[in-house]
N, C-alpha and C. Protein backbone atom coordinates (compact mmCIF):
# COMPACT_ATOMS: atom_id res chain seq x y z
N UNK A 1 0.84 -1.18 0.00
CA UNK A 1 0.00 0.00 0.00
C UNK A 1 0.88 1.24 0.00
N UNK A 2 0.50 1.89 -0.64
CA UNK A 2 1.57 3.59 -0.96
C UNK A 2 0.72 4.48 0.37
N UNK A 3 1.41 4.80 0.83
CA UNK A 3 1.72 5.77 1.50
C UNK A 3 1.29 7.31 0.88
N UNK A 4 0.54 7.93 2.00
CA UNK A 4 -0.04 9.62 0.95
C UNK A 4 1.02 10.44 1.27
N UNK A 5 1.28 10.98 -0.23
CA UNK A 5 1.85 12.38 -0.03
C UNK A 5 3.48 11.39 -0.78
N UNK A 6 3.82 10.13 -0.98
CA UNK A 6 5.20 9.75 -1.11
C UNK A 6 4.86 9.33 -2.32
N UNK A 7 6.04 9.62 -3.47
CA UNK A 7 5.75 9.75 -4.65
C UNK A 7 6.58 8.47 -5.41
N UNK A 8 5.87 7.32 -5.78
CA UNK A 8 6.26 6.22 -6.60
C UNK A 8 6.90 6.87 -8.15
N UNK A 9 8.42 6.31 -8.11
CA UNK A 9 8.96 6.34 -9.48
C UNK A 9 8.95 4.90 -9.72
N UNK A 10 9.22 4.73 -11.62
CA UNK A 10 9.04 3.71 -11.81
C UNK A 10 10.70 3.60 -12.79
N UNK A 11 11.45 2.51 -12.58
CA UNK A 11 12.48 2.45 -13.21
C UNK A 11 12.44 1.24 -14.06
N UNK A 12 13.27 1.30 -14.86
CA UNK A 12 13.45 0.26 -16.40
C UNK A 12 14.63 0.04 -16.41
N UNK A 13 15.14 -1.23 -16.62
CA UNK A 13 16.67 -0.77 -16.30
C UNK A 13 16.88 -2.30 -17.42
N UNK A 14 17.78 -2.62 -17.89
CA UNK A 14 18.55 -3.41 -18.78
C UNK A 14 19.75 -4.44 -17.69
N UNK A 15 19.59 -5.49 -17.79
CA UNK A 15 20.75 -6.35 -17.38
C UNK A 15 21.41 -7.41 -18.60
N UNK A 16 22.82 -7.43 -18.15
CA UNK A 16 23.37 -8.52 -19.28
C UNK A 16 24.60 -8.79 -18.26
N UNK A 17 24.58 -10.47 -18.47
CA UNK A 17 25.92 -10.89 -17.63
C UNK A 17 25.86 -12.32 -18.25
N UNK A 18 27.01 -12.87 -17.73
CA UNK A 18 27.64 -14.22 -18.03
C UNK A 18 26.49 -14.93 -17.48
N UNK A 19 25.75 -15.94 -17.91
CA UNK A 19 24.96 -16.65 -17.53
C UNK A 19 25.26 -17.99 -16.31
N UNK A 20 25.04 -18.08 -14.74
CA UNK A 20 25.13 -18.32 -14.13
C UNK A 20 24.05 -18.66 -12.56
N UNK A 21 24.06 -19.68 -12.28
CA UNK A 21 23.07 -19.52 -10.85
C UNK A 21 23.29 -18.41 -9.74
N UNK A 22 21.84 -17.42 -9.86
CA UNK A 22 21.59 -16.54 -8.90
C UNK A 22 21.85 -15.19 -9.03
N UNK A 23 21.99 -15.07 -10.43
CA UNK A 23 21.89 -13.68 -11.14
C UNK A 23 20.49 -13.09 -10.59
N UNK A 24 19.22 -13.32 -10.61
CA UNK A 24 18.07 -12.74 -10.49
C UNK A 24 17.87 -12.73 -9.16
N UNK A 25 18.27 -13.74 -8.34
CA UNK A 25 17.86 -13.61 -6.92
C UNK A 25 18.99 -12.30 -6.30
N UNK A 26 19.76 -12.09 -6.71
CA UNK A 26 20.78 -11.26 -6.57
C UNK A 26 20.00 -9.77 -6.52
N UNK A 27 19.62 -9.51 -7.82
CA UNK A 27 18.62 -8.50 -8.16
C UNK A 27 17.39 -8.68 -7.48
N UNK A 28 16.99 -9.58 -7.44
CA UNK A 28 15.23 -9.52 -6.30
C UNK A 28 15.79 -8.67 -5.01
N UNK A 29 17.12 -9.27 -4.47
CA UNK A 29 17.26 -8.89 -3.19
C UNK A 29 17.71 -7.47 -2.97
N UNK A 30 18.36 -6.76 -3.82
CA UNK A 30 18.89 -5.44 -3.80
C UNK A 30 17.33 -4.87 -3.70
N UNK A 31 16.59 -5.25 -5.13
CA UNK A 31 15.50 -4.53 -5.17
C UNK A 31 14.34 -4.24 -4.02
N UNK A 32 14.49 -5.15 -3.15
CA UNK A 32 13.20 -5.62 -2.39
C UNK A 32 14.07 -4.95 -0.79
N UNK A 33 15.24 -4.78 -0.80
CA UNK A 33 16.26 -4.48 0.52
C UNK A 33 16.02 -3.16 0.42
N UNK A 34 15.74 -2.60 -0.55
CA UNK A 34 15.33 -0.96 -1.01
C UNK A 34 14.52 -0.57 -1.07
N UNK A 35 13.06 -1.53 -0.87
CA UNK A 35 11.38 -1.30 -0.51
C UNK A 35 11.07 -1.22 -1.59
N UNK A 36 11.77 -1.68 -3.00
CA UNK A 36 11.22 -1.48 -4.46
C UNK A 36 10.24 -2.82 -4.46
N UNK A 37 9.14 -2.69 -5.42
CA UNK A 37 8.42 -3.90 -5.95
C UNK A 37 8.82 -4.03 -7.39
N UNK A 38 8.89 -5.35 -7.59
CA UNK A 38 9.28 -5.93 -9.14
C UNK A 38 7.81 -6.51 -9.71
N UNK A 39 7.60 -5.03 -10.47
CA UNK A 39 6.54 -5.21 -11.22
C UNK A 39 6.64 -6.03 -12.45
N UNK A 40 7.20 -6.07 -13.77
CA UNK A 40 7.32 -6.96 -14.84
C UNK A 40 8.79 -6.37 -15.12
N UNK A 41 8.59 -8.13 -15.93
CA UNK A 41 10.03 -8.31 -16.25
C UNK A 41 9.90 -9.06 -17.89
N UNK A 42 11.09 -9.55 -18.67
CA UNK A 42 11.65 -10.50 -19.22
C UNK A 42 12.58 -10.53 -19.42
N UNK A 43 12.82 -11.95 -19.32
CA UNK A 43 14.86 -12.50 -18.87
C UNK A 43 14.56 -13.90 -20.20
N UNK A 44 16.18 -13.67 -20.46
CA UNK A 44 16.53 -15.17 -21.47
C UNK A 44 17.86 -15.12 -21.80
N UNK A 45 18.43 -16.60 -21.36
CA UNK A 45 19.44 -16.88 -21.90
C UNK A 45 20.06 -17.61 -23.34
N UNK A 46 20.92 -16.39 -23.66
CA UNK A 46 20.90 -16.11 -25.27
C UNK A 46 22.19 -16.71 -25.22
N UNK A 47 22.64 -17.82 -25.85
CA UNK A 47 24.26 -17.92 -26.46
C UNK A 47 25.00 -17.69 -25.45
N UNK A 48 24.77 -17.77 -24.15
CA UNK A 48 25.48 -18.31 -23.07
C UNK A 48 25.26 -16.76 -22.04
N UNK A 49 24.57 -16.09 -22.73
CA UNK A 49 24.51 -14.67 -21.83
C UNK A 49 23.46 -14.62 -21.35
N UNK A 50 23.30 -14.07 -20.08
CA UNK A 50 22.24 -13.67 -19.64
C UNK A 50 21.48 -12.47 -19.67
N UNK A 51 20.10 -12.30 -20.11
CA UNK A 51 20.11 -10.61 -20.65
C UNK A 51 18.48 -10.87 -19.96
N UNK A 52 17.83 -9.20 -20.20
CA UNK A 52 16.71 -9.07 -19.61
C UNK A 52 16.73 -7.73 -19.41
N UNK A 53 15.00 -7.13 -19.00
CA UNK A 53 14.56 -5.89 -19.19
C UNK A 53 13.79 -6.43 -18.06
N UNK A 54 14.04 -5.33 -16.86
CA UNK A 54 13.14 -4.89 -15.60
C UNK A 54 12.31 -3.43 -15.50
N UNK A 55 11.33 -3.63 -15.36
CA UNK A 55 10.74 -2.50 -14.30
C UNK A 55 10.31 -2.73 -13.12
N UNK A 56 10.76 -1.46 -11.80
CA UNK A 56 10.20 -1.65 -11.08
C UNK A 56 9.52 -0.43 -10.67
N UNK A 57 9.16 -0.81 -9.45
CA UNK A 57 8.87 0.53 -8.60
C UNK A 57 8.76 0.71 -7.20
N UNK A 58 9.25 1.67 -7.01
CA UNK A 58 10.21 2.31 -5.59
C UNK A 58 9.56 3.35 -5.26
N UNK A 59 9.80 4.18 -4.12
CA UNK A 59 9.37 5.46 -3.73
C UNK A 59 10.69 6.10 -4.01
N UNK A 60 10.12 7.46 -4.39
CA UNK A 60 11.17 8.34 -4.82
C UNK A 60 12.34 8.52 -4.20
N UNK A 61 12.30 8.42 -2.95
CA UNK A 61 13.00 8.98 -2.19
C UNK A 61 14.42 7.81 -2.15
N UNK A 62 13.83 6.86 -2.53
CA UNK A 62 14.69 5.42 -2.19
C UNK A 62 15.80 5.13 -3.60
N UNK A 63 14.84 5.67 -4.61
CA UNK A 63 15.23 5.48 -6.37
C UNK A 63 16.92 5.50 -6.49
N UNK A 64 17.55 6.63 -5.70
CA UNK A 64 18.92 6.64 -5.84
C UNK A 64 19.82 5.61 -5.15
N UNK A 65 19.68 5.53 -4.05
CA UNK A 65 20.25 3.97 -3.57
C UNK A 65 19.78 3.13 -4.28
N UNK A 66 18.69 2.64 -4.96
CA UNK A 66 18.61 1.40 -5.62
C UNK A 66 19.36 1.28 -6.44
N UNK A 67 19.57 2.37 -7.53
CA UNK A 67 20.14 2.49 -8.72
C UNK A 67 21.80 2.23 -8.21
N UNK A 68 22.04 2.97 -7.13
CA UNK A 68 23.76 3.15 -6.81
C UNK A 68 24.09 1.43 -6.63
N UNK A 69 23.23 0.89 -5.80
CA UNK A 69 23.78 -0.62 -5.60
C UNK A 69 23.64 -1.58 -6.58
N UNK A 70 22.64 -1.64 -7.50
CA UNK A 70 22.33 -2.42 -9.06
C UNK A 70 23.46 -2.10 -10.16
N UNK A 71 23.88 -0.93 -9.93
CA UNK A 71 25.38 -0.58 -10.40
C UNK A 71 26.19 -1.04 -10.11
N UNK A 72 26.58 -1.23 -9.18
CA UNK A 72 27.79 -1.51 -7.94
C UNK A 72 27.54 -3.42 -8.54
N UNK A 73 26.90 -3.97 -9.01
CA UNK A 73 26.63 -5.53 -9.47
C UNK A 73 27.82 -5.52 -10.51
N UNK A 74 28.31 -4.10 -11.33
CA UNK A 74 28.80 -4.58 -12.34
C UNK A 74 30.71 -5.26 -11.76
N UNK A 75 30.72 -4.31 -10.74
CA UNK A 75 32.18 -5.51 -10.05
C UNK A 75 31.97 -6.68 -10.15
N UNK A 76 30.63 -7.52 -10.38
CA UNK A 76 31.01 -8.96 -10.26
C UNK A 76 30.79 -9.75 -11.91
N UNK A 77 30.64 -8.50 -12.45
CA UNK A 77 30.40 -8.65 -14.22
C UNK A 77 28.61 -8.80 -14.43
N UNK A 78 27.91 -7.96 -13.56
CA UNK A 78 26.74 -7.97 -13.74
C UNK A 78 26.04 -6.48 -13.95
N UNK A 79 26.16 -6.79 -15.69
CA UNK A 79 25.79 -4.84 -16.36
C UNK A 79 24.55 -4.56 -16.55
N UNK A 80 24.63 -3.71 -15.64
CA UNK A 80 22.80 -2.95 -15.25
C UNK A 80 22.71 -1.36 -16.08
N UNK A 81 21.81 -1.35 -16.79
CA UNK A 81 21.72 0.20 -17.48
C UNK A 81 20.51 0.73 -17.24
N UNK A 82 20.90 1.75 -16.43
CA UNK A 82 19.50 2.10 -16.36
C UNK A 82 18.63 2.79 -18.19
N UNK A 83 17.43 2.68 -18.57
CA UNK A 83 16.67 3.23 -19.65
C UNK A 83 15.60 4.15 -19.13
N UNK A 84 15.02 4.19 -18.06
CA UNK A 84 13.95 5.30 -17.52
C UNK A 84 13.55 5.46 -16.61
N UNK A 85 12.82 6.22 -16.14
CA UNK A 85 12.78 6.82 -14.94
C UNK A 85 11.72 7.52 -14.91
N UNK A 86 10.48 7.64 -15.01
CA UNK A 86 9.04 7.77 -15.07
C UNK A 86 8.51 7.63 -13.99
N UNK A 87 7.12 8.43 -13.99
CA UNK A 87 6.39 8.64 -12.53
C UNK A 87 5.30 7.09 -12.51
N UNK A 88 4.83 6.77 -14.07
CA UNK A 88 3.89 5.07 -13.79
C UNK A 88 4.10 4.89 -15.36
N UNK A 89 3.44 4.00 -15.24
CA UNK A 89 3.15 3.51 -16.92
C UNK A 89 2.33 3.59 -17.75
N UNK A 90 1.86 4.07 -18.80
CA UNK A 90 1.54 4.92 -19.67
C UNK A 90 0.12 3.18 -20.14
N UNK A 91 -0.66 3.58 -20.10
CA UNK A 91 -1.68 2.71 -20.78
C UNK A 91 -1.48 2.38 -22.18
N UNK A 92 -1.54 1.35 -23.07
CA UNK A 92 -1.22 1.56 -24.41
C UNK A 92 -2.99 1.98 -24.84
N UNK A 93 -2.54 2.52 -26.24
CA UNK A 93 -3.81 2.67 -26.99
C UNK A 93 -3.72 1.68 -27.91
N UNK A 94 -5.29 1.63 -29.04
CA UNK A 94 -4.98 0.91 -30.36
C UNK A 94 -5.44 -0.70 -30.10
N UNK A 95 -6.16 -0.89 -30.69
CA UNK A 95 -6.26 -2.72 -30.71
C UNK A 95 -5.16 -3.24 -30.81
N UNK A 96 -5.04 -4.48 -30.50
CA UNK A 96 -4.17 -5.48 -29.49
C UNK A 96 -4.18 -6.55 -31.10
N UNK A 97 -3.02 -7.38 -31.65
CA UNK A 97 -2.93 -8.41 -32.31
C UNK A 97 -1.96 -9.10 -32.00
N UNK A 98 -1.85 -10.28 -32.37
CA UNK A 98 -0.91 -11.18 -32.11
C UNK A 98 -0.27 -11.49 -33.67
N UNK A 99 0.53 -11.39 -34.01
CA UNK A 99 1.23 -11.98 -35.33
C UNK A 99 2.38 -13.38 -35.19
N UNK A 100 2.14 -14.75 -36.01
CA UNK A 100 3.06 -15.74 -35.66
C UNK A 100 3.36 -16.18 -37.00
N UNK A 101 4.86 -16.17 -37.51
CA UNK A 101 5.40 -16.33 -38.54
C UNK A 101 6.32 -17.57 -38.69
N UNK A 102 6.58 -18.15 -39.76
CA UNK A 102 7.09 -19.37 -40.22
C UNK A 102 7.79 -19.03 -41.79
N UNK A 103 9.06 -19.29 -41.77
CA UNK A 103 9.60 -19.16 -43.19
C UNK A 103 11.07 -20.32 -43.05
N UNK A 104 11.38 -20.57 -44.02
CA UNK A 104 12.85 -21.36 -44.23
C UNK A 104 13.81 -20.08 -43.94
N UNK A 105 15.05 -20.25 -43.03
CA UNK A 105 15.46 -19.43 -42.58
C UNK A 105 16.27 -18.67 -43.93
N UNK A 106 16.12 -17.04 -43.90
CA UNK A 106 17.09 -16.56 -44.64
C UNK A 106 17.69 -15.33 -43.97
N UNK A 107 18.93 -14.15 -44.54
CA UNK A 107 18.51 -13.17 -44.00
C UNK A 107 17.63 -11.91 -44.47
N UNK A 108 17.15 -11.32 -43.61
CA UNK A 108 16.18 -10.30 -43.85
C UNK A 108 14.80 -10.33 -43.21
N UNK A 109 14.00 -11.64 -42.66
CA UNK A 109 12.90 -11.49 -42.75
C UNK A 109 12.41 -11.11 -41.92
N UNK A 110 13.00 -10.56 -40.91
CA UNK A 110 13.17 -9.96 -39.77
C UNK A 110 12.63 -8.12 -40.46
N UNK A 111 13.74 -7.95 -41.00
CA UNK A 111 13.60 -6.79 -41.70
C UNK A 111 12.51 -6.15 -42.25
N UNK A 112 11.94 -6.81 -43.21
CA UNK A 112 11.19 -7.26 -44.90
C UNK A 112 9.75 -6.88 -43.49
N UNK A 113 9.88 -7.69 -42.72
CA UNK A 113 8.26 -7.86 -41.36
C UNK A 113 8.04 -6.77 -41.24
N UNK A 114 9.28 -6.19 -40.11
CA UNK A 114 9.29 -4.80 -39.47
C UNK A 114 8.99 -3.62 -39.87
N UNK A 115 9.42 -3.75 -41.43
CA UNK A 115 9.29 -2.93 -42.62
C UNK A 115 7.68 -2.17 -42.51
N UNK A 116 7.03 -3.06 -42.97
CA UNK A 116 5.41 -3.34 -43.07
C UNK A 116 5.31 -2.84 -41.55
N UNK A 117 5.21 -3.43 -40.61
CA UNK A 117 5.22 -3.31 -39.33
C UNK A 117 5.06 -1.58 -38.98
N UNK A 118 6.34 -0.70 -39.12
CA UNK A 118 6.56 0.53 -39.24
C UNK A 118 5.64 1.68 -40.09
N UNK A 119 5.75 0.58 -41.03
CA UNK A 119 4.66 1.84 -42.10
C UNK A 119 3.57 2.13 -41.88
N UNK A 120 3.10 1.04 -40.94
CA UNK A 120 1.55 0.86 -40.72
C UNK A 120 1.55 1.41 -39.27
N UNK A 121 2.48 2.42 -38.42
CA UNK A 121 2.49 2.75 -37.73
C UNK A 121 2.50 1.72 -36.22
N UNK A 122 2.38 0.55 -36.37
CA UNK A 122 2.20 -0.76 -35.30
C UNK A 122 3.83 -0.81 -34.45
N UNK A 123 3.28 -0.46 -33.23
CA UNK A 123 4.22 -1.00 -32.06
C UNK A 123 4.25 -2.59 -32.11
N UNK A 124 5.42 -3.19 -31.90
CA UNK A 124 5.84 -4.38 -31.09
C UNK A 124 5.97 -4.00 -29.69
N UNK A 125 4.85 -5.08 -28.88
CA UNK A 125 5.03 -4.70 -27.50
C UNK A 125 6.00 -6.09 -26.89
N UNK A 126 5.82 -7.34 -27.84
CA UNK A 126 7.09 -8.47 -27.24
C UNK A 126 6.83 -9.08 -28.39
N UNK A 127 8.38 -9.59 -28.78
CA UNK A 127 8.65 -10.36 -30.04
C UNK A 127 9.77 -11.58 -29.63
N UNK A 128 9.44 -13.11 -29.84
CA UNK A 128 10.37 -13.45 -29.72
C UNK A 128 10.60 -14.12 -30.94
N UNK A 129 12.01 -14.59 -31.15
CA UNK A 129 12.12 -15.02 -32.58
C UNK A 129 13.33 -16.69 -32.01
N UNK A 130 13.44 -17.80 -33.14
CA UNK A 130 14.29 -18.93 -33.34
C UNK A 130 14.27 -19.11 -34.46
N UNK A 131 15.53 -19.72 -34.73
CA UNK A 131 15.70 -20.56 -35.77
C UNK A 131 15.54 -22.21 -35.04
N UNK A 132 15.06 -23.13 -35.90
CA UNK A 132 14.59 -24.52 -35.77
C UNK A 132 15.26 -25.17 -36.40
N UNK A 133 15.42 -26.33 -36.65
CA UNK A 133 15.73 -27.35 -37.44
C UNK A 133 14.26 -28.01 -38.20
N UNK A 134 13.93 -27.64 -39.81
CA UNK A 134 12.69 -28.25 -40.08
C UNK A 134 12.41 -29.46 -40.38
N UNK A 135 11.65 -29.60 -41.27
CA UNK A 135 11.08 -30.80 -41.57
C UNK A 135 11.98 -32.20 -41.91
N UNK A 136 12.13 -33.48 -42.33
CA UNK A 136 13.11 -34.19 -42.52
C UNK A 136 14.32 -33.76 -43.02
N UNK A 137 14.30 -32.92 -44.04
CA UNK A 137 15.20 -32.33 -44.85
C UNK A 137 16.27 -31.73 -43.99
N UNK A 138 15.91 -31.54 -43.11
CA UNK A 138 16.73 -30.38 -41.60
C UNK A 138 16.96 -29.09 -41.92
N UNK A 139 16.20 -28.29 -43.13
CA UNK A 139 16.39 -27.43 -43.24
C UNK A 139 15.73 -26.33 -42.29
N UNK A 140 16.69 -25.45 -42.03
CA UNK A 140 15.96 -24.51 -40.74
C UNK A 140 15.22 -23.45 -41.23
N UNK A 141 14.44 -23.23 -40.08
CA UNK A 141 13.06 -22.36 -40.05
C UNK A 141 13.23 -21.17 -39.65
N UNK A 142 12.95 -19.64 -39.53
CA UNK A 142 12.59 -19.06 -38.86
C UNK A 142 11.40 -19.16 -38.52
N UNK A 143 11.17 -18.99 -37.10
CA UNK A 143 9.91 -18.44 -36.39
C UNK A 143 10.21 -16.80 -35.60
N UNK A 144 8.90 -16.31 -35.98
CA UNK A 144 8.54 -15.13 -34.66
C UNK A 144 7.21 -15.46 -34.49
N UNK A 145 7.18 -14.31 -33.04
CA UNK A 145 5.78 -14.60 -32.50
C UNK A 145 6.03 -13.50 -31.81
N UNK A 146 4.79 -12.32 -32.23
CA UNK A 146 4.95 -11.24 -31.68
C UNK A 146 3.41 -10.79 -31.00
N UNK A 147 3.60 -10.09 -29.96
CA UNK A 147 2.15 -9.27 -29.57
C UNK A 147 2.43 -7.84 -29.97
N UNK A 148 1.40 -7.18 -30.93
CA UNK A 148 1.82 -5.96 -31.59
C UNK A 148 0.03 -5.33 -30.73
N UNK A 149 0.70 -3.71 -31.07
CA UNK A 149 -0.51 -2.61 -30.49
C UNK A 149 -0.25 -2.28 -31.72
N UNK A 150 -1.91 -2.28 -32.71
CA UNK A 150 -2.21 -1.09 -33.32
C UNK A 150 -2.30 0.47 -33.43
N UNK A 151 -2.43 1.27 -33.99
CA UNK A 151 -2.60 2.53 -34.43
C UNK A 151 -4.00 2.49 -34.06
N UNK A 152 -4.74 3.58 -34.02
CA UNK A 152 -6.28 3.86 -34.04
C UNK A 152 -6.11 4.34 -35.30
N UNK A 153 -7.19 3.37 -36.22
CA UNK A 153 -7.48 3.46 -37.00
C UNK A 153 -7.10 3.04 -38.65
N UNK A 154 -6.45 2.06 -37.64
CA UNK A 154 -5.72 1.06 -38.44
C UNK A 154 -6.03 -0.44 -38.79
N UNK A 155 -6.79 -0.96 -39.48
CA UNK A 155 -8.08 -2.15 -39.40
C UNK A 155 -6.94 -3.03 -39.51
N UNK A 156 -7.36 -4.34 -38.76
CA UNK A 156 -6.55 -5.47 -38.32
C UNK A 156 -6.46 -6.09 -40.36
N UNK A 157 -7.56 -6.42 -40.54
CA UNK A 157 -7.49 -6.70 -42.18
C UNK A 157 -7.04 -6.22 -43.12
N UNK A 158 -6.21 -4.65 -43.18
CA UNK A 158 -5.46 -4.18 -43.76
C UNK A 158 -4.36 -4.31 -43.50
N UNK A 159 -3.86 -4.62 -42.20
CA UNK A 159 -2.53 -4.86 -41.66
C UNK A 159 -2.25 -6.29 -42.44
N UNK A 160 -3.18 -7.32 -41.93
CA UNK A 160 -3.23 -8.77 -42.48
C UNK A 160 -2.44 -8.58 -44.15
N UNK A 161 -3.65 -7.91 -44.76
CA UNK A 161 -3.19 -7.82 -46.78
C UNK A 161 -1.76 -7.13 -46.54
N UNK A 162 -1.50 -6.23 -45.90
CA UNK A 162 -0.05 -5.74 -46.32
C UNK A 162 1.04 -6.95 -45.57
N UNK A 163 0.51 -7.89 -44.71
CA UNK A 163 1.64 -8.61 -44.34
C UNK A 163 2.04 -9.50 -45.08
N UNK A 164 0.15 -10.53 -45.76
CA UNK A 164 0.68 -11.56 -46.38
C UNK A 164 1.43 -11.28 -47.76
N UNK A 165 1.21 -10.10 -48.41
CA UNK A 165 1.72 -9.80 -49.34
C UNK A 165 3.31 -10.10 -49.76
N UNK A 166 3.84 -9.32 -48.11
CA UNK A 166 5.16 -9.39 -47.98
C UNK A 166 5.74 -10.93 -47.69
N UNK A 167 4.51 -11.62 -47.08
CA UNK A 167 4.99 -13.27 -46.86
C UNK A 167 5.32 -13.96 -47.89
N UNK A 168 4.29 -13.40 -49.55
CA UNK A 168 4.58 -14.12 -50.48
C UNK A 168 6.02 -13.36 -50.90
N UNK A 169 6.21 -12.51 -50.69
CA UNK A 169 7.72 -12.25 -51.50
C UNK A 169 8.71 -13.33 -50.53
N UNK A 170 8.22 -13.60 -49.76
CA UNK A 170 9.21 -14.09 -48.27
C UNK A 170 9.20 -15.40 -48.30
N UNK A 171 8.34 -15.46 -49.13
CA UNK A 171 7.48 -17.56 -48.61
C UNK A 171 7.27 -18.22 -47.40
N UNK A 172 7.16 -17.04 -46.83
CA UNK A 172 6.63 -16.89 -45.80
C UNK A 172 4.96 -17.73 -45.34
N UNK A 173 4.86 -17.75 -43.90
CA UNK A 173 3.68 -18.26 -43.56
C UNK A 173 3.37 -17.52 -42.66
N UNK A 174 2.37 -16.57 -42.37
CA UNK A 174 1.91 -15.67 -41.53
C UNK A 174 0.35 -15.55 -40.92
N UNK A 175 0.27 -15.65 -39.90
CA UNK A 175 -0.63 -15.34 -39.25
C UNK A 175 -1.27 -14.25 -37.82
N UNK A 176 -1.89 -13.31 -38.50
CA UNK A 176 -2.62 -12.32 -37.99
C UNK A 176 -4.00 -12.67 -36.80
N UNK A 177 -3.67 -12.62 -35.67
CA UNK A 177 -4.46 -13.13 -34.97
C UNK A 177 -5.27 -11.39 -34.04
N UNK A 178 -6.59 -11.26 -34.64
CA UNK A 178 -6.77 -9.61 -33.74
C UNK A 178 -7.71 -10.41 -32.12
């Protein structure tokens, strides 16, 4: 429960370190030793690194010691950056879609997506992407799977035609889920 009159900041901060047991409990405990709550997160270990995007939130008054000691992690090779520093979090606007893609891996299609993606004014709010090993042949796949926020006024079925379009240049397999 917040307290009247004491003013909640909300911080975002970036971690990347050697992937190892007790990286996060490390961070729970700074955070939580500082009266911060760990509102959302996502963490994944990539190619042997450990990486991830936090927000939390703290009372103002506390915000600078948190930050000084989440710093102070990088002596043990654990790099914290802070990205913001905001009073709460901003509601999104715009209908909500899900997009999940399938192609034989090449490069670009990452690109060629985002492309479309941009023009049509559409946020990515989480994207994750792999390459697979496919069908007997073992030829590999890309996949993504993204949750995107629309534009107002931007019809889910026009987004759809400008994607699959780009799927057929891609050979691509795409699906628009509103």
């Amino acid at each position: 429960m917040r307290k009247r009159g004491i003013m909640q900041t909300h911080l975002v901060f970036t971690v990347i370190a050697k992937d190892r047991p007790g990286l996060v409990e490390r961070m729970a405990e700074i955070i939580a030793g500082t009266g911060g709550n760990w509102i959302e997160s996502s963490m994944a270990r990539l190619g042997g690194e450990f990486a991830g995007i936090v927000r939390i939130a703290i009372e103002g008054l506390h915000a600078d010691e948190l930050v000084e000691k989440l710093q102070a992690l990088s002596a043990d090779g654990i790099d914290i950056t802070l990205r913001s520093d905001q009073t709460g979090a901003e509601l999104p606007e715009g209908a909500s879609a899900h997009l999940d893609l399938v192609s034989q891996d090449h490069p670009g299609i990452l690109r060629d997506i985002t492309r479309v993606l941009s023009e049509k004014g559409v946020s990515i709010e989480h994207l994750e992407t792999e390459v697979v090993s496919g069908s007997m042949q073992g030829e590999a796949l890309f996949k993504a799977s993204a949750d995107l926020r629309l534009p107002g006024g931007l019809d889910p079925a026009s987004l759809s035609d400008a994607l699959q379009e780009t799927a057929g240049d891609l050979m691509a397999d795409i699906n628009l889920i509103d």
